[in-house]
C-alpha atoms as a PDB file:
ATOM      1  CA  UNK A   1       0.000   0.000   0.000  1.00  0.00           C
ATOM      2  CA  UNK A   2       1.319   3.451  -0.437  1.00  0.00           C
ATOM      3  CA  UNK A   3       0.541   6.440   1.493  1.00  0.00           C
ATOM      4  CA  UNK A   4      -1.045   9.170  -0.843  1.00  0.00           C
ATOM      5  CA  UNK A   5      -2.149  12.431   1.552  1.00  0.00           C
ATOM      6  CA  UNK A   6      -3.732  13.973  -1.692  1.00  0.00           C
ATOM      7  CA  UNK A   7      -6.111  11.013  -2.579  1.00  0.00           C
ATOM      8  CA  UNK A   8      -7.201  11.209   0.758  1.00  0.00           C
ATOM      9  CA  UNK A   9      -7.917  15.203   1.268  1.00  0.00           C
ATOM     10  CA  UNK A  10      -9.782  15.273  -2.173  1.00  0.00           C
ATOM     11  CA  UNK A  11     -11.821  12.150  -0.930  1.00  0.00           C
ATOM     12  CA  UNK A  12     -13.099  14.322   2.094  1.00  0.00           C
ATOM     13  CA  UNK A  13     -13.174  17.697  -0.089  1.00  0.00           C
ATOM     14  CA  UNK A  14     -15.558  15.235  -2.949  1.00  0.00           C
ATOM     15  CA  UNK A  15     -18.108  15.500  -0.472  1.00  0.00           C
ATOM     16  CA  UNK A  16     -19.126  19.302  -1.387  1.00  0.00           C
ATOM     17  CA  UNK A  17     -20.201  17.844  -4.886  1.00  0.00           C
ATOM     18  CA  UNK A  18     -23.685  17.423  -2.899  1.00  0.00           C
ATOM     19  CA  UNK A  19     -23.925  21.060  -3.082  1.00  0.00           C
ATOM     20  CA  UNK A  20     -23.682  20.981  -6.719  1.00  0.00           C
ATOM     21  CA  UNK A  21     -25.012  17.620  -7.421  1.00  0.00           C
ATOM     22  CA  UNK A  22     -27.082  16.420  -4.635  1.00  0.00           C
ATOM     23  CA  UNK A  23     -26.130  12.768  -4.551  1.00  0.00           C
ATOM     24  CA  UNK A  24     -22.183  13.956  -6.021  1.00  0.00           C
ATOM     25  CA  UNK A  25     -20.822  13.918  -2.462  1.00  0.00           C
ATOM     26  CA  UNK A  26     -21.731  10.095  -1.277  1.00  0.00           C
ATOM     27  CA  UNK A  27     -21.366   8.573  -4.765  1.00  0.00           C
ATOM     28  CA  UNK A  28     -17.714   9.706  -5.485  1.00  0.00           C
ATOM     29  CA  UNK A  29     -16.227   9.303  -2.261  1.00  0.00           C
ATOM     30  CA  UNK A  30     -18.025   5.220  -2.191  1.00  0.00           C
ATOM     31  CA  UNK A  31     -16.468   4.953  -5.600  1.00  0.00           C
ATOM     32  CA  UNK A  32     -13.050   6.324  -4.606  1.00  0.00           C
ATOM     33  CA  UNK A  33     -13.335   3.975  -1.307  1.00  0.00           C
ATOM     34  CA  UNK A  34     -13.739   0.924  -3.219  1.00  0.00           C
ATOM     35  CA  UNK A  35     -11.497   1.426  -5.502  1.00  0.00           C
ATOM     36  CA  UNK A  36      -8.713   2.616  -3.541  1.00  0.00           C
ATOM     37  CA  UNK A  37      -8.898   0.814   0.059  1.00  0.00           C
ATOM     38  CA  UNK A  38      -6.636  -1.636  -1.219  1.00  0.00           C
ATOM     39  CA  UNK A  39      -4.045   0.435  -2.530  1.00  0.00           C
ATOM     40  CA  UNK A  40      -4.097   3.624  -0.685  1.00  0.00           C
ATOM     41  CA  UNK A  41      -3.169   3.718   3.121  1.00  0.00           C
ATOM     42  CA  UNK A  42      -5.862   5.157   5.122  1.00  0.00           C
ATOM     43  CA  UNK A  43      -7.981   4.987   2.771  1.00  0.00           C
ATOM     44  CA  UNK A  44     -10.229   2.409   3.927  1.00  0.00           C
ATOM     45  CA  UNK A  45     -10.743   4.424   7.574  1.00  0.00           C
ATOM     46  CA  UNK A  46     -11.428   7.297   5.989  1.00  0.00           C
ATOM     47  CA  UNK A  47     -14.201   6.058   3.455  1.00  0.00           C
ATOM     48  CA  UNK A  48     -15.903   4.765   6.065  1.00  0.00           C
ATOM     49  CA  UNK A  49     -16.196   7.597   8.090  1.00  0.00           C
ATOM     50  CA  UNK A  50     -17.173   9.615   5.181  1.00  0.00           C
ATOM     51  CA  UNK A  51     -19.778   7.315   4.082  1.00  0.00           C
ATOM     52  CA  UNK A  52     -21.027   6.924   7.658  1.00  0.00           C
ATOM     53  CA  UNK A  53     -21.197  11.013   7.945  1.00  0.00           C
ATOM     54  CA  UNK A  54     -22.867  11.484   4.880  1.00  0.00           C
ATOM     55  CA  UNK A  55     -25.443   8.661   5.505  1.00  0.00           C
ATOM     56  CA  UNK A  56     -25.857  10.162   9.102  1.00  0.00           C
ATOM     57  CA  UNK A  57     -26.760  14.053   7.758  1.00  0.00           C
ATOM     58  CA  UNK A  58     -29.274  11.827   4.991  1.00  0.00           C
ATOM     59  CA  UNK A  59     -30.839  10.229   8.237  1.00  0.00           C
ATOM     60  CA  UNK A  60     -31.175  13.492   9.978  1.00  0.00           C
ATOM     61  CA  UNK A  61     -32.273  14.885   6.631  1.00  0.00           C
ATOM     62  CA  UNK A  62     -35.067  13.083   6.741  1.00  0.00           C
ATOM     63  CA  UNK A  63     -36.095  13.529  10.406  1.00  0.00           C
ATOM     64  CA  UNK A  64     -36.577  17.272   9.800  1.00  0.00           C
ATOM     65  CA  UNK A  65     -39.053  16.846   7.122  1.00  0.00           C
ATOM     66  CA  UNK A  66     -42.010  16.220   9.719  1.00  0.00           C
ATOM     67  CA  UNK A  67     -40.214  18.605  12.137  1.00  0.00           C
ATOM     68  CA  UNK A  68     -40.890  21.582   9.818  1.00  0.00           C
ATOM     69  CA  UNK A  69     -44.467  20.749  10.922  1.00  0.00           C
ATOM     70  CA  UNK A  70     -43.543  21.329  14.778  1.00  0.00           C
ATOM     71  CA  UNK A  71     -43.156  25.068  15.377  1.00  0.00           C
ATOM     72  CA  UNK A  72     -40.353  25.091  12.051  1.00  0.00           C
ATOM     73  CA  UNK A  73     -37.549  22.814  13.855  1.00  0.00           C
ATOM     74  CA  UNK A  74     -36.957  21.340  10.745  1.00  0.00           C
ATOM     75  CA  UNK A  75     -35.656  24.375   9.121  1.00  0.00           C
ATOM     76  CA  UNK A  76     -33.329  24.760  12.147  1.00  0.00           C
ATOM     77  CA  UNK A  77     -32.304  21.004  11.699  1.00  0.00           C
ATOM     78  CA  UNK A  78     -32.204  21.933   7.824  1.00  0.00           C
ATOM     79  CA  UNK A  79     -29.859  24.810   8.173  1.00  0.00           C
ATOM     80  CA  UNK A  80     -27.994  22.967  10.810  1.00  0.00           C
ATOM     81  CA  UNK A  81     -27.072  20.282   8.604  1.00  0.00           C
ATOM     82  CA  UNK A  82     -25.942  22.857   5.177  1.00  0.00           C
ATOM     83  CA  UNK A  83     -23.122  24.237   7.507  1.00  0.00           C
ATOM     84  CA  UNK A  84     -22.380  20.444   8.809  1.00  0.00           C
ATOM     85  CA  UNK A  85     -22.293  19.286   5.295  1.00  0.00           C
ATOM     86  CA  UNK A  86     -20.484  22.404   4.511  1.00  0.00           C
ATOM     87  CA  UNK A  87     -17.543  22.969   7.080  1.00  0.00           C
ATOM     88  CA  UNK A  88     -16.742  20.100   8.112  1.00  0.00           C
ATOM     89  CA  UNK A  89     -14.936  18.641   4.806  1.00  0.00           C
ATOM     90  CA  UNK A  90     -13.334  20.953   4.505  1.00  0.00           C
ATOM     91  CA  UNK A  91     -11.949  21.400   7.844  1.00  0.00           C
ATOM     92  CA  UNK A  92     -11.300  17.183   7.765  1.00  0.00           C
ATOM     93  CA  UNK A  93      -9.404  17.871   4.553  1.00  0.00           C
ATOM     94  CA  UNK A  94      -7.249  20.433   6.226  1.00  0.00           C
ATOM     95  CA  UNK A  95      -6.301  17.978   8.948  1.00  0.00           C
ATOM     96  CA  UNK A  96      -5.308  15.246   6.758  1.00  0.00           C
ATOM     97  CA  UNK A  97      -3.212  17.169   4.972  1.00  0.00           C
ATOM     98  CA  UNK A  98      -1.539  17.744   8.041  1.00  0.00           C
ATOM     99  CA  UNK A  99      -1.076  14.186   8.986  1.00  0.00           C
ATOM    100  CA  UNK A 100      -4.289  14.445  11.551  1.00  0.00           C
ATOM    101  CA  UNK A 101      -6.898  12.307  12.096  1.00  0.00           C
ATOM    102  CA  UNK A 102     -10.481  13.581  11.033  1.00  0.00           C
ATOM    103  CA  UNK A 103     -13.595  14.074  13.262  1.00  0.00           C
ATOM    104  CA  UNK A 104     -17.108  14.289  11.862  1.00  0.00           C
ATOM    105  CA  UNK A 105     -19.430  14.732  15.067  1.00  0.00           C
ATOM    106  CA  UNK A 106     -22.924  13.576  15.227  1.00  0.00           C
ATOM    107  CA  UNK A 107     -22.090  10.471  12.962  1.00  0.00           C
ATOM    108  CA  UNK A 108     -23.860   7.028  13.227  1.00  0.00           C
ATOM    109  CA  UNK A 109     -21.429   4.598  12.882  1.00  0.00           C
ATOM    110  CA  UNK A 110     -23.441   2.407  10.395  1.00  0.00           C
ATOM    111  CA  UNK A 111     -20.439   1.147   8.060  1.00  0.00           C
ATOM    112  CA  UNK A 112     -17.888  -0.800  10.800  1.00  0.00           C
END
C-alpha cells in the first residue's frame, strides 16, 4: 500500500459535490473507497467515516421533514445540517493534509 495524503484530502473535499449535485458527495467518495482501500493507506478508515457522515446528515435529513411541521424545527435542523455538510470537509481535509486524524461529530457509525 502506499501512502497518498492527496487522494485522501480530495476524498473528504468530494463530499461538497452534494452542493452541486445532490447525490455527487456520497457517490464519489463510495467509488473512490472501493477502488482505492486496497491500494491507498488510510484509505479504507477514511471512506468509512465519510460514508457513515454522509449517511448520518441523509438520516437526519429526513427527520426534519415532519419537524418543519412542529413550530419550524426542521428548518433549524435543515440549516444545521448545510453548515455540517459544509464545514466540516473541509476542515477534515485540512487535517489530513496535516497528517491528523479527522472528526465528523454527530455520525452514526453504520459502516464498521
Amino acid at each position: 500500500m502506499r501512502e497518498d495524503k492527496q487522494m485522501l484530502m480530495l476524498t473528504h473535499l468530494s463530499q461538497l459535490l452534494s452542493l452541486v449535485t445532490g447525490l455527487g458527495g456520497f457517490i464519489v467518495p463510495l467509488i473512490l473507497w472501493l477502488t482505492q482501500k486496497d491500494k491507498i493507506a488510510g484509505m479504507d478508515f477514511h471512506g468509512k467515516i465519510i460514508l457513515n457522515f454522509q449517511i448520518s446528515m441523509f438520516i437526519y435529513s429526513i427527520i426534519c421533514i415532519p419537524l418543519i411541521f412542529l413550530v419550524g424545527l426542521g428548518f433549524f435542523g435543515f440549516l444545521i445540517i448545510g453548515i455540517l455538510i459544509l464545514i466540516l470537509p473541509i476542515i477534515n481535509a485540512i487535517k489530513v493534509s496535516n497528517g491528523e486524524i479527522p472528526n465528523y461529530p454527530l455520525t452514526i457509525e453504520i459502516i464498521k
